[in-house]
PDB file of N, CA and C in Angstrom:
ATOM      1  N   UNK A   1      17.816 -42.956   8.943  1.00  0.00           N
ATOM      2  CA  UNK A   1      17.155 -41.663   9.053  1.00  0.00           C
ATOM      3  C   UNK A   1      16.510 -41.549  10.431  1.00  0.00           C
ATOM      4  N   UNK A   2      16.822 -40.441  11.231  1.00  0.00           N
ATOM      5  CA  UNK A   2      15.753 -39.971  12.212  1.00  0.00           C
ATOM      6  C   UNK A   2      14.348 -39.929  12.178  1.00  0.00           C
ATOM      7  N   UNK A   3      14.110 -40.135  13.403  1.00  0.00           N
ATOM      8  CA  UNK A   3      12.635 -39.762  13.439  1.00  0.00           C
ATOM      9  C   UNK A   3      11.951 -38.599  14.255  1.00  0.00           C
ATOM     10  N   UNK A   4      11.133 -38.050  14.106  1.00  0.00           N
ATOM     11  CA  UNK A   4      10.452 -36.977  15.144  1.00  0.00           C
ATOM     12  C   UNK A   4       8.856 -37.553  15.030  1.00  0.00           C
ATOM     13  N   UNK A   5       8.458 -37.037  16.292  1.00  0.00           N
ATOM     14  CA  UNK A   5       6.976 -36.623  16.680  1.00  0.00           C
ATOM     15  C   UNK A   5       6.286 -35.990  15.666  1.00  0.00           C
ATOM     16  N   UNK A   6       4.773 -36.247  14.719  1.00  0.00           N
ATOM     17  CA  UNK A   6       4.859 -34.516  14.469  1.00  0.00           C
ATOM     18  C   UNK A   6       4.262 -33.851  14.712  1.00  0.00           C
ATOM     19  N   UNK A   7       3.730 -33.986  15.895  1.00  0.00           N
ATOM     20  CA  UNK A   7       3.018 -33.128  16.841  1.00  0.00           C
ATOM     21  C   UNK A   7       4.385 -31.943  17.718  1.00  0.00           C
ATOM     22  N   UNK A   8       5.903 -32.878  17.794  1.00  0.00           N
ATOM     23  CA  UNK A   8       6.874 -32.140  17.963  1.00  0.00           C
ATOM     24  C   UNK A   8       7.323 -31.342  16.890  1.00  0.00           C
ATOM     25  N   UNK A   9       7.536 -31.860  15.902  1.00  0.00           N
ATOM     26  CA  UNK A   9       7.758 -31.022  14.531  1.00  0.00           C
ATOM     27  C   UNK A   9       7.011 -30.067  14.495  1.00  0.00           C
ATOM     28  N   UNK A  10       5.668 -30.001  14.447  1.00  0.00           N
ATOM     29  CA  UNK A  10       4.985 -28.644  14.009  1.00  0.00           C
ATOM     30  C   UNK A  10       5.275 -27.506  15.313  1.00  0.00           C
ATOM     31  N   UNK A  11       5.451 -27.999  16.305  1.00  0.00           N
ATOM     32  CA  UNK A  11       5.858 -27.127  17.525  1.00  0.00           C
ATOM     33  C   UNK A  11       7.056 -26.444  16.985  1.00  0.00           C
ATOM     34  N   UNK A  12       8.301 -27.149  16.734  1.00  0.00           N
ATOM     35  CA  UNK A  12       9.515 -26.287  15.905  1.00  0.00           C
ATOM     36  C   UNK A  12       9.186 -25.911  15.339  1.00  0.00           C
ATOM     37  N   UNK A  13       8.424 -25.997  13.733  1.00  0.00           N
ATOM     38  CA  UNK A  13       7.767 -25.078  12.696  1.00  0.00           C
ATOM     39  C   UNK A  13       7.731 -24.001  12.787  1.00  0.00           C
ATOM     40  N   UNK A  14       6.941 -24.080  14.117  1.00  0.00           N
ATOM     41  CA  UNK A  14       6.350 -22.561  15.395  1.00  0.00           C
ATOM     42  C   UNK A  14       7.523 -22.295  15.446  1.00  0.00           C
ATOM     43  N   UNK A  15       8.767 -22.544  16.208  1.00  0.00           N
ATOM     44  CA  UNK A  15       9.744 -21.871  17.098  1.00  0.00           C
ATOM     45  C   UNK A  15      10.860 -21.666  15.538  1.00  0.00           C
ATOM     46  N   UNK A  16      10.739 -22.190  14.926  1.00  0.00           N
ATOM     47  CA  UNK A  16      11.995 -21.839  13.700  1.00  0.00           C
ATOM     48  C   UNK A  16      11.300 -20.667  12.908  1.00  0.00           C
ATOM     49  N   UNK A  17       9.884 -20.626  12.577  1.00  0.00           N
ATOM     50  CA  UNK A  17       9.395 -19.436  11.952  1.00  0.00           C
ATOM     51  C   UNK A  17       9.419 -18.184  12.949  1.00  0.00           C
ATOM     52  N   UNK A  18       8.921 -18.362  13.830  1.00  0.00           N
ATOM     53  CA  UNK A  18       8.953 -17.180  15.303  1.00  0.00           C
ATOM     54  C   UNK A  18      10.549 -16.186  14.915  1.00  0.00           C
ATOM     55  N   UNK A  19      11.133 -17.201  15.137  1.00  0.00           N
ATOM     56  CA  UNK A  19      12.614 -16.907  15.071  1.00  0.00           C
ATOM     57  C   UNK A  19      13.350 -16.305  13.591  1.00  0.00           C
ATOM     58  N   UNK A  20      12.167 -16.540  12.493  1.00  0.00           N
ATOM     59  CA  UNK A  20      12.713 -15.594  11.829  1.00  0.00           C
ATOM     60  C   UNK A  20      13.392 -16.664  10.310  1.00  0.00           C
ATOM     61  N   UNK A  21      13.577 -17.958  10.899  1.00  0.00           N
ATOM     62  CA  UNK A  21      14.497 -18.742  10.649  1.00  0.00           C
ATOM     63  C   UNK A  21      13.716 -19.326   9.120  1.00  0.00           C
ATOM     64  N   UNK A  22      14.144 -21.175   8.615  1.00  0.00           N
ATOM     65  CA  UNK A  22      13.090 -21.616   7.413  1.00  0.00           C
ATOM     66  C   UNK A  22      13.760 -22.694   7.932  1.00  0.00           C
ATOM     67  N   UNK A  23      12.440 -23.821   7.437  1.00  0.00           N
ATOM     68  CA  UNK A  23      12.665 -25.455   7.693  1.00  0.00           C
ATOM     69  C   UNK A  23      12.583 -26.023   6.080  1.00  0.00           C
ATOM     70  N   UNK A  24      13.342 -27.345   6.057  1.00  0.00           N
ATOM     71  CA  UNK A  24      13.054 -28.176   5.054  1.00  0.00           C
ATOM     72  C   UNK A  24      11.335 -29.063   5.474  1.00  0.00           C
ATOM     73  N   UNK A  25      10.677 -29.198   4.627  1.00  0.00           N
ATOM     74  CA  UNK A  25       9.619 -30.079   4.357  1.00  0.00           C
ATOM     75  C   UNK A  25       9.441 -30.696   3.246  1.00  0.00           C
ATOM     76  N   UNK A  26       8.865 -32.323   3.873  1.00  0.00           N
ATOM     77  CA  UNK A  26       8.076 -33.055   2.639  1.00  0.00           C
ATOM     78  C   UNK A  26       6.448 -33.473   3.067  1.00  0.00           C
ATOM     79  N   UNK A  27       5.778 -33.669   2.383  1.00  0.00           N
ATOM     80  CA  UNK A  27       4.389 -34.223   2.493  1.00  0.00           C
ATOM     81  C   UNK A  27       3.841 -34.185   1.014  1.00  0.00           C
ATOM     82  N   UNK A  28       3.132 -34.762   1.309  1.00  0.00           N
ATOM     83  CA  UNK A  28       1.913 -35.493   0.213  1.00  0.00           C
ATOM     84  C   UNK A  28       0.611 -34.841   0.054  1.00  0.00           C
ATOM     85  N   UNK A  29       0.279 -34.182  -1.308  1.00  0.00           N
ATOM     86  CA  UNK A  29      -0.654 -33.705  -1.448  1.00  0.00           C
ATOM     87  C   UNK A  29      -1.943 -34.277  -1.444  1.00  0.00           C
ATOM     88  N   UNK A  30      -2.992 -34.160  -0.849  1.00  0.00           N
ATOM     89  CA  UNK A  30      -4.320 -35.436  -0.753  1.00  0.00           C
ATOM     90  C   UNK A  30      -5.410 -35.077  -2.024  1.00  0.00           C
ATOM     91  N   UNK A  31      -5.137 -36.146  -2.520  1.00  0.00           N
ATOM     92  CA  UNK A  31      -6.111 -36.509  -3.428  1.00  0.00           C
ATOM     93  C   UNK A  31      -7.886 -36.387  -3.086  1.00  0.00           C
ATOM     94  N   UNK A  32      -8.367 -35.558  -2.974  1.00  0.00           N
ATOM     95  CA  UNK A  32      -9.682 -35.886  -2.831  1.00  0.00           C
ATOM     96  C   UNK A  32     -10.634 -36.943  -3.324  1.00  0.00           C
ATOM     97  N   UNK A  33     -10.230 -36.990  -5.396  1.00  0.00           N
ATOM     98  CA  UNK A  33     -11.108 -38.000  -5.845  1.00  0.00           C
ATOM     99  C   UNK A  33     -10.813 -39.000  -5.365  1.00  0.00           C
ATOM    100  N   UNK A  34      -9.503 -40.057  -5.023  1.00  0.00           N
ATOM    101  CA  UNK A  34      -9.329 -40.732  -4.115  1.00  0.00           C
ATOM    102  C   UNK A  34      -9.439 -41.125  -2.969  1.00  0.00           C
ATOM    103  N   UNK A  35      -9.512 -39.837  -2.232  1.00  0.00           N
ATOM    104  CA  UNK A  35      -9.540 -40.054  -0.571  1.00  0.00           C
ATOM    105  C   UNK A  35      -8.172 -40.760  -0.091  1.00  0.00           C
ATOM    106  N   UNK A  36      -7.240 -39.957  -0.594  1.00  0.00           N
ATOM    107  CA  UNK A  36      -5.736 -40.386  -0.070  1.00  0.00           C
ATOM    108  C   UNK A  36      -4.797 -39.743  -0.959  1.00  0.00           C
ATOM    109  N   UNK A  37      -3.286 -39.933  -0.092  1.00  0.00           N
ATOM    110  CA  UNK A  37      -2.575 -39.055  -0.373  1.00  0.00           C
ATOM    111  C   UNK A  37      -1.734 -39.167  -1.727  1.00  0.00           C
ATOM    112  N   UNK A  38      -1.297 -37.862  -2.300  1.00  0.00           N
ATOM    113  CA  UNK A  38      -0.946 -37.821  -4.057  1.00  0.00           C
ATOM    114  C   UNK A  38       0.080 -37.750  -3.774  1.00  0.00           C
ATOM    115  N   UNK A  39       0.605 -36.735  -4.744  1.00  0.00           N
ATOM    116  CA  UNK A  39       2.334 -36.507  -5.056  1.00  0.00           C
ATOM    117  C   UNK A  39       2.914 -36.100  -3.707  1.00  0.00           C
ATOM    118  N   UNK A  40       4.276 -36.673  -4.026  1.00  0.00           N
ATOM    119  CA  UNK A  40       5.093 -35.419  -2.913  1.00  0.00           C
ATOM    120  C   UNK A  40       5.184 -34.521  -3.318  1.00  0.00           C
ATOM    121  N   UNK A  41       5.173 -33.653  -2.224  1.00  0.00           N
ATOM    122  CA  UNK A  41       6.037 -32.481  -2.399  1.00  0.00           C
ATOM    123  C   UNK A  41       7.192 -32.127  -1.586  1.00  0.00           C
ATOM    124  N   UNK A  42       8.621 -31.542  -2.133  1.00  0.00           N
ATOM    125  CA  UNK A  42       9.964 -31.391  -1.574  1.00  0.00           C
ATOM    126  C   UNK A  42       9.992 -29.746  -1.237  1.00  0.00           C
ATOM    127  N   UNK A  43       9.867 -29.498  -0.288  1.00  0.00           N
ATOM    128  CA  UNK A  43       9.977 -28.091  -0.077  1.00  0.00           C
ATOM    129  C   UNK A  43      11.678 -27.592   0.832  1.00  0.00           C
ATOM    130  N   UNK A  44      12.382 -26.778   0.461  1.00  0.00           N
ATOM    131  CA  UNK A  44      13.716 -26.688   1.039  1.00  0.00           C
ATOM    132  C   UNK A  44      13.905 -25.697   1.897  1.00  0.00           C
ATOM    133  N   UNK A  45      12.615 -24.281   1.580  1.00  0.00           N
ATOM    134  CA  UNK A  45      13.033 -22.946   2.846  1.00  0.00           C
ATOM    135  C   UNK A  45      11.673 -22.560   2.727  1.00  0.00           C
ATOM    136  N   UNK A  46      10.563 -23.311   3.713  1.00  0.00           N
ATOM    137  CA  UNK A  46       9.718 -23.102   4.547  1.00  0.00           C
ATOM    138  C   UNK A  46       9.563 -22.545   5.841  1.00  0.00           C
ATOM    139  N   UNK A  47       8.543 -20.904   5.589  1.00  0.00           N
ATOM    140  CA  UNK A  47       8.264 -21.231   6.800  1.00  0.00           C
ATOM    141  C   UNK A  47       6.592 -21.175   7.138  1.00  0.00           C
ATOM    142  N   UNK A  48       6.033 -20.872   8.568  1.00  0.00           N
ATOM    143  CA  UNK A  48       4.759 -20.733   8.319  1.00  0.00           C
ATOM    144  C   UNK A  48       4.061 -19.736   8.419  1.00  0.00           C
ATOM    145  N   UNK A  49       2.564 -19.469   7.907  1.00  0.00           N
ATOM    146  CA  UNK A  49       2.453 -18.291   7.640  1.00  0.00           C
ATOM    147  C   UNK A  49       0.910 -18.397   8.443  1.00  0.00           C
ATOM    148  N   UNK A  50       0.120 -17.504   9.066  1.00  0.00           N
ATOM    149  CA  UNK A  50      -0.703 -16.836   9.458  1.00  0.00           C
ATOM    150  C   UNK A  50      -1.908 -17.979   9.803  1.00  0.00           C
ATOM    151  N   UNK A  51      -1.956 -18.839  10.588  1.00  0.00           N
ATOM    152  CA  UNK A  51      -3.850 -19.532  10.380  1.00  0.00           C
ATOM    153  C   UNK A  51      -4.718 -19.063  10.340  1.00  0.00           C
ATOM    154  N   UNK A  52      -5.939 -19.375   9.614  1.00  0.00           N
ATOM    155  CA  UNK A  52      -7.069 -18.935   9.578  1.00  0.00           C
ATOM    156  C   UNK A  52      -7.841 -19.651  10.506  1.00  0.00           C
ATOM    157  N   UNK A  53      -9.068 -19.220  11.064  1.00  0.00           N
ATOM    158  CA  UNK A  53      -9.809 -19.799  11.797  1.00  0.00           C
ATOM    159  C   UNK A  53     -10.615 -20.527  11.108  1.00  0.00           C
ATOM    160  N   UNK A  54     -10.977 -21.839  11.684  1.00  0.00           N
ATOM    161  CA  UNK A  54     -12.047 -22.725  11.557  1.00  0.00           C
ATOM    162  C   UNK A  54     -13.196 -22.377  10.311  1.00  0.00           C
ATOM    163  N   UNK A  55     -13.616 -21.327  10.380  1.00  0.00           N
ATOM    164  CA  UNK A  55     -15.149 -20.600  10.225  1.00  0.00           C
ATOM    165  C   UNK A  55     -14.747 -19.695   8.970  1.00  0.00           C
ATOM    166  N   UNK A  56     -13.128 -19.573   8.594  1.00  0.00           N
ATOM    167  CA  UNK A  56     -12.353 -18.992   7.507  1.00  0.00           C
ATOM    168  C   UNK A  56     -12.160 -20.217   6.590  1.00  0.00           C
ATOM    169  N   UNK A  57     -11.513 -21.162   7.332  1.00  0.00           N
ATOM    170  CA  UNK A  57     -11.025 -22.345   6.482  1.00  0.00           C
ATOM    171  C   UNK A  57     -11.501 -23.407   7.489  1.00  0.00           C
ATOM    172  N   UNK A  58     -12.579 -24.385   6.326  1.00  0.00           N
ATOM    173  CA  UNK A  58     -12.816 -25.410   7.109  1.00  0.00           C
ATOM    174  C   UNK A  58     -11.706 -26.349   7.726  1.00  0.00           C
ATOM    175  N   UNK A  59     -11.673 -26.870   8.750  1.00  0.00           N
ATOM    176  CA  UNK A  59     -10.675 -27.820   9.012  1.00  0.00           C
ATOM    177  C   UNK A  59      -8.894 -27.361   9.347  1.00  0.00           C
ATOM    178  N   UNK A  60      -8.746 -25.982   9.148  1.00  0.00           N
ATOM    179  CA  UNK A  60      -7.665 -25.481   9.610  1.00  0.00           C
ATOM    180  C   UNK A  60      -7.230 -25.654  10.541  1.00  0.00           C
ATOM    181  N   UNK A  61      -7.125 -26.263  12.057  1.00  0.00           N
ATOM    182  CA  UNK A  61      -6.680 -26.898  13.160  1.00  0.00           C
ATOM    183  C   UNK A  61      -5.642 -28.131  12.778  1.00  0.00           C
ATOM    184  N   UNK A  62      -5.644 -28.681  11.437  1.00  0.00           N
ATOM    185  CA  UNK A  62      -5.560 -30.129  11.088  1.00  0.00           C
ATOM    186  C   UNK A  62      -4.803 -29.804  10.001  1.00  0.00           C
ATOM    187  N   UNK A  63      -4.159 -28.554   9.675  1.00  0.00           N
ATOM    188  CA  UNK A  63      -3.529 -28.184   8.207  1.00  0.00           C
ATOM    189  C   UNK A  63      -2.471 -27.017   8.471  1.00  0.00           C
ATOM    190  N   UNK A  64      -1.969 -26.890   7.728  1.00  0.00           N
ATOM    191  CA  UNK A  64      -0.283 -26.300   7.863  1.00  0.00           C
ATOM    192  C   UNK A  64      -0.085 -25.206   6.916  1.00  0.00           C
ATOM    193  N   UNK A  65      -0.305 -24.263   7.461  1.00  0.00           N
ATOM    194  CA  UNK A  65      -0.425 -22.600   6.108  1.00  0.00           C
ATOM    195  C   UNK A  65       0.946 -22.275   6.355  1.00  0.00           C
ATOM    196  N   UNK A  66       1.507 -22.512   5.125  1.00  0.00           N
ATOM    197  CA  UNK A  66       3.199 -22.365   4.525  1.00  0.00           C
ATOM    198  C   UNK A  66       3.579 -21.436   3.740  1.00  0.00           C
ATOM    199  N   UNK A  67       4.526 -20.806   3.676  1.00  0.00           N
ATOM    200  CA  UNK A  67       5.173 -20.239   2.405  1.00  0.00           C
ATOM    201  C   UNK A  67       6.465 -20.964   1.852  1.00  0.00           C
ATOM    202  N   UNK A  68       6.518 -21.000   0.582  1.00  0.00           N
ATOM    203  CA  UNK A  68       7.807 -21.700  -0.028  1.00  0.00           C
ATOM    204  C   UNK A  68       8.692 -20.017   0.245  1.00  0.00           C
ATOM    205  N   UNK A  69       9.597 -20.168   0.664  1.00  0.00           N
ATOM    206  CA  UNK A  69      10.554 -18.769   0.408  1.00  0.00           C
ATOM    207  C   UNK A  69      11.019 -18.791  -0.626  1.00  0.00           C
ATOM    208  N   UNK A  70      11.872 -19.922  -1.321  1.00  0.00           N
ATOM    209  CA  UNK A  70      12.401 -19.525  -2.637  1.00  0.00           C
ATOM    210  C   UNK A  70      11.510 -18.903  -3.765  1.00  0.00           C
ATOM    211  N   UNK A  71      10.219 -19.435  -3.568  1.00  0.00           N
ATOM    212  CA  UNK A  71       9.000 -18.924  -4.447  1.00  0.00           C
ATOM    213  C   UNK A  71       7.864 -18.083  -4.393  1.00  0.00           C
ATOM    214  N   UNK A  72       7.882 -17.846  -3.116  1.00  0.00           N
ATOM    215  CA  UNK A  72       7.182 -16.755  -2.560  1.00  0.00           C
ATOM    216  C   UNK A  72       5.453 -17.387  -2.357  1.00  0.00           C
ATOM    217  N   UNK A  73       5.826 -18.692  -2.985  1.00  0.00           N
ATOM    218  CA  UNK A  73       4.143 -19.065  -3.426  1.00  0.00           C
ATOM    219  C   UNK A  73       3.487 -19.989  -1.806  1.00  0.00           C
ATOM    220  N   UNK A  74       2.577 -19.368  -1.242  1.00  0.00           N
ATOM    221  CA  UNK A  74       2.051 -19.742  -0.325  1.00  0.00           C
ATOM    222  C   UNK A  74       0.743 -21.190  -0.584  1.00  0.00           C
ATOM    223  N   UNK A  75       1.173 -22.407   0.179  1.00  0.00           N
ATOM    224  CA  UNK A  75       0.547 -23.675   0.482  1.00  0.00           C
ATOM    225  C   UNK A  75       0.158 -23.753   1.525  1.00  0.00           C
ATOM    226  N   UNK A  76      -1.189 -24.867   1.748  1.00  0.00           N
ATOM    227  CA  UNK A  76      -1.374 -25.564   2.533  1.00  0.00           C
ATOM    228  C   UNK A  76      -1.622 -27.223   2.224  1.00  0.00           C
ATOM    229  N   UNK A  77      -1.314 -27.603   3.726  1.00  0.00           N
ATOM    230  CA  UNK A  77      -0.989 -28.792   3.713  1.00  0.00           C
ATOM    231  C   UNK A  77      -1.707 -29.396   5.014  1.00  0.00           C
ATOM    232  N   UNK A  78      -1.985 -31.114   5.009  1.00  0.00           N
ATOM    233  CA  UNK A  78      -2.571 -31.658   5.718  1.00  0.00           C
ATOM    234  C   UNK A  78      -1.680 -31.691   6.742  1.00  0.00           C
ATOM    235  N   UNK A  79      -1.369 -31.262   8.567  1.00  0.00           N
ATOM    236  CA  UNK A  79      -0.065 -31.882   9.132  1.00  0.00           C
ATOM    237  C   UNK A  79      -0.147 -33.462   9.229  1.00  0.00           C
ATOM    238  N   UNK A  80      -1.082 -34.334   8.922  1.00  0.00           N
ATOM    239  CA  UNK A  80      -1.490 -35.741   9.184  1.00  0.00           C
ATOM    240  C   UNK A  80      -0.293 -36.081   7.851  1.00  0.00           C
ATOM    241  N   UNK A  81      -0.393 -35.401   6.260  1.00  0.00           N
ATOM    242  CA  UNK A  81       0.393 -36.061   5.553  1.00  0.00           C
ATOM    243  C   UNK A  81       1.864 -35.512   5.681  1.00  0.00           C
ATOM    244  N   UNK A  82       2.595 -34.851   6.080  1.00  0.00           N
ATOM    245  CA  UNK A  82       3.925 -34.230   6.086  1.00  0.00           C
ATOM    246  C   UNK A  82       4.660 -35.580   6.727  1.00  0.00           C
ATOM    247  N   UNK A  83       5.325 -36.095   5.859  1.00  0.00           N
ATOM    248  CA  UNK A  83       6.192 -37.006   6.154  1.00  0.00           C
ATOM    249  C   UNK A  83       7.824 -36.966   6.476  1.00  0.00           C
ATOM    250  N   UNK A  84       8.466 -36.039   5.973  1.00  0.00           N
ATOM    251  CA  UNK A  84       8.968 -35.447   6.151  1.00  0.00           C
ATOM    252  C   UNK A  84       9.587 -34.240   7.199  1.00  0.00           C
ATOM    253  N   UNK A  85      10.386 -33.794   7.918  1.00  0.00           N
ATOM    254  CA  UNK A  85      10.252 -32.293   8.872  1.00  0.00           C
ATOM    255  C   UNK A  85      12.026 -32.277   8.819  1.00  0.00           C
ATOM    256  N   UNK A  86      12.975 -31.292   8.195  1.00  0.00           N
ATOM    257  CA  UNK A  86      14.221 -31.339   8.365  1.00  0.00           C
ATOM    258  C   UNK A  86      14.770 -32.364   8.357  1.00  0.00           C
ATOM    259  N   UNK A  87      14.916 -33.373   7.440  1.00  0.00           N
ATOM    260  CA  UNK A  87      15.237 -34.300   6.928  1.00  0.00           C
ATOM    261  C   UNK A  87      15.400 -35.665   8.161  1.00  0.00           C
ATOM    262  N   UNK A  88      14.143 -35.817   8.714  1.00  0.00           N
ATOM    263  CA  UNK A  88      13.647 -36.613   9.737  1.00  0.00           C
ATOM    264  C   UNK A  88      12.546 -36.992   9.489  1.00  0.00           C
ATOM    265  N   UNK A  89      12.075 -38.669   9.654  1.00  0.00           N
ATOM    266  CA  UNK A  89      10.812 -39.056   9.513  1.00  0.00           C
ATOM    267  C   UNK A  89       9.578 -38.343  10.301  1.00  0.00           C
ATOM    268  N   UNK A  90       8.472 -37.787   9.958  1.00  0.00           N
ATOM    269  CA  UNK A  90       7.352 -37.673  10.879  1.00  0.00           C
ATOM    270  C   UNK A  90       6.706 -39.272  11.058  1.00  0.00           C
ATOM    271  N   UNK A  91       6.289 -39.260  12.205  1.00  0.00           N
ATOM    272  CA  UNK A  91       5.751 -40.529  13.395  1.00  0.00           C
ATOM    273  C   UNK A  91       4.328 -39.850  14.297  1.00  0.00           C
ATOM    274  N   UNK A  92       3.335 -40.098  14.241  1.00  0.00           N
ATOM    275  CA  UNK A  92       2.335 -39.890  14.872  1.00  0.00           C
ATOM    276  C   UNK A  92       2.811 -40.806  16.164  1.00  0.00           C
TER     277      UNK A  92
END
């Protein structure tokens, strides 16, 4: 399996949603009572949707506002847990 950046990945995110386009994603939902990361999640036609500011959503600089297309149902996600980006490892 490949690998990417995902500081490069979320840059495509940008340029494949811009464009109109949808990405495959995986990442891990974070457990709070734990303090670490839960289930996966398999997402197949992502793209991204609108950030909120800081002062809207704490910590939004550090998180990934998505829409599933097949489902219409809008997520967010940590970009630290997305392991996953178009069927390529994410690598800090």
């Amino acid at each position: 399996m490949n690998s990417i950046d995902l500081y490069i990945a979320v840059a495509r995110m940008k340029e494949i949603t811009k464009a109109g386009g949808t990405f495959s994603l995986k990442f891990r939902k974070y457990d709070r009572q734990r303090g670490r990361g839960g289930d996966l999640v398999c997402l197949k036609a992502v793209r991204l949707r609108k950030k909120p500011t800081d002062e809207q959503v704490q910590h939004a600089d550090h998180k990934l506002f998505i829409v599933d297309t097949e489902t219409g149902e809008a997520r967010t996600c940590w970009q630290i847990l997305v392991v996953e980006f178009e069927g390529m490892k994410t690598i800090l």
